[in-house]
Protein backbone atom coordinates (compact mmCIF):
# COMPACT_ATOMS: atom_id res chain seq x y z
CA UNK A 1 13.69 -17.10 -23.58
CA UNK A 2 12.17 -16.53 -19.88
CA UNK A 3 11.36 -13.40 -18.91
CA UNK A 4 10.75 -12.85 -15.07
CA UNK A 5 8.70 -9.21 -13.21
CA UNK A 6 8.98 -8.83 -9.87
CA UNK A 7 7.29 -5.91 -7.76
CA UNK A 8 8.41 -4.92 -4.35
CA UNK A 9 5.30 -4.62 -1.71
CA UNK A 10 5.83 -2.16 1.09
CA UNK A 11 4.05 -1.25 3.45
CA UNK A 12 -0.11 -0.64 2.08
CA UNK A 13 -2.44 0.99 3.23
CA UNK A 14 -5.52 0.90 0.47
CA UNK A 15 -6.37 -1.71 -1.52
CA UNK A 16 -5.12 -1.64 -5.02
CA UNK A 17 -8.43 -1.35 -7.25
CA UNK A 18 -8.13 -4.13 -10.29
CA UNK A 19 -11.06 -4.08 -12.96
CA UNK A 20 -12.18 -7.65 -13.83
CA UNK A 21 -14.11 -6.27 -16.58
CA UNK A 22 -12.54 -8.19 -19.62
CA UNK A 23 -10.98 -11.34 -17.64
CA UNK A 24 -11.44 -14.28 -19.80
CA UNK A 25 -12.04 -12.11 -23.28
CA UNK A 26 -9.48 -9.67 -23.33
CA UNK A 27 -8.05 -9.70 -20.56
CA UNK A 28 -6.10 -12.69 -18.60
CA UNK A 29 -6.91 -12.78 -14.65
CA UNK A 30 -5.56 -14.71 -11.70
CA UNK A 31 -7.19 -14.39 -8.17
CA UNK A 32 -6.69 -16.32 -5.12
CA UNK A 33 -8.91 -17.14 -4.33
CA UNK A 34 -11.47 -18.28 -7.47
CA UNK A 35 -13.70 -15.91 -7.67
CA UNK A 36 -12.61 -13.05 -5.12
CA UNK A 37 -13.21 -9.15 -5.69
CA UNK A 38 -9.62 -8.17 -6.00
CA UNK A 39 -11.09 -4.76 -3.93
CA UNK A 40 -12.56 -7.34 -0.96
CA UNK A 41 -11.23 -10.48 -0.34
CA UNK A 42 -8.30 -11.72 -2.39
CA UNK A 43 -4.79 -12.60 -1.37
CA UNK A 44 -3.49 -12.07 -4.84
CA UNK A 45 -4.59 -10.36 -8.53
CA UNK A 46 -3.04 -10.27 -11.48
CA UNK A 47 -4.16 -8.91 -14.43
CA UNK A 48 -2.74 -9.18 -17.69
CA UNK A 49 -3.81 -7.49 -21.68
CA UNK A 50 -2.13 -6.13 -24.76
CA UNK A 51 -2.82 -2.31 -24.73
CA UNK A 52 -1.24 -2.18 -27.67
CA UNK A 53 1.08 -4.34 -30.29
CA UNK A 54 4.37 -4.72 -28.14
CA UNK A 55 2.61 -3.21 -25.05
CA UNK A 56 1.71 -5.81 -22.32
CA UNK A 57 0.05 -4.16 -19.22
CA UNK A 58 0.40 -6.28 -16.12
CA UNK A 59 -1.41 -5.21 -12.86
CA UNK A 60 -0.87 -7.23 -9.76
CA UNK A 61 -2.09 -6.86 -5.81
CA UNK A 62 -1.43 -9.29 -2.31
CA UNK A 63 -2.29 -8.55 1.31
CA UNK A 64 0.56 -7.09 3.10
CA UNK A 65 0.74 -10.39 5.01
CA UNK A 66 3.79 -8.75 7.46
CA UNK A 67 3.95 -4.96 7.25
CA UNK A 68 7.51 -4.84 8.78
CA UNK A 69 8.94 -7.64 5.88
CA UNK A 70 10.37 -6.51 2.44
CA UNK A 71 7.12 -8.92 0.12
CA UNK A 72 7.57 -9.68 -3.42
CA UNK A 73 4.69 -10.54 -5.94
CA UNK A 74 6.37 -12.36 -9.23
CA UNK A 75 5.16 -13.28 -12.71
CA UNK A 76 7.20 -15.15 -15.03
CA UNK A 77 7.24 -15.77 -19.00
CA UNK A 78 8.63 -18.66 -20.79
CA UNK A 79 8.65 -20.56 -24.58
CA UNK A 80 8.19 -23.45 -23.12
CA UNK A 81 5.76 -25.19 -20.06
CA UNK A 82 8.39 -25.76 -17.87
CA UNK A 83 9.93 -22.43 -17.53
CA UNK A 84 13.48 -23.98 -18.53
CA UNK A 85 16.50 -21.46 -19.53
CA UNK A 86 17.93 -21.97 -22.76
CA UNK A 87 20.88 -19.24 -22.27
């Protein structure tokens, strides 16, 4: 089963505030680059934790590299490593 998000990025004009507090313990984080501040100097954040059984939470961020371009910022979910479609 592969499951697939996708956010639309407009146009943005504050930075999208992500709390590390957590990453690595409850919390899974991806910045680019290592070790960023997602409110300074990364290109992209995600953020990912169970809030509750069923409930997964998923906060993501990217510089508006081209304000007058349609931008996407993806995360995908798959049973297996190679994100391969059984259906």
């Amino acid at each position: 089963m592969m499951f697939l998000m996708m956010m639309m990025v407009t146009s943005v004009s504050a930075i999208a505030e992500l709390n590390k507090t957590g990453c690595d313990r409850v919390k899974t984080c991806l910045f680019k680059p290592i070790g960023c501040n997602p409110a300074l100097d990364c290109t992209i954040g995600i953020i990912m934790h169970v809030v509750e059984p069923g409930w997964l939470r998923i906060e993501m961020t990217a510089l508006t590299i081209n304000p007058s371009t349609t931008q996407y910022i993806a995360v995908g979910f798959s049973n297996d490593q190679k994100m391969v479609s059984n259906g």
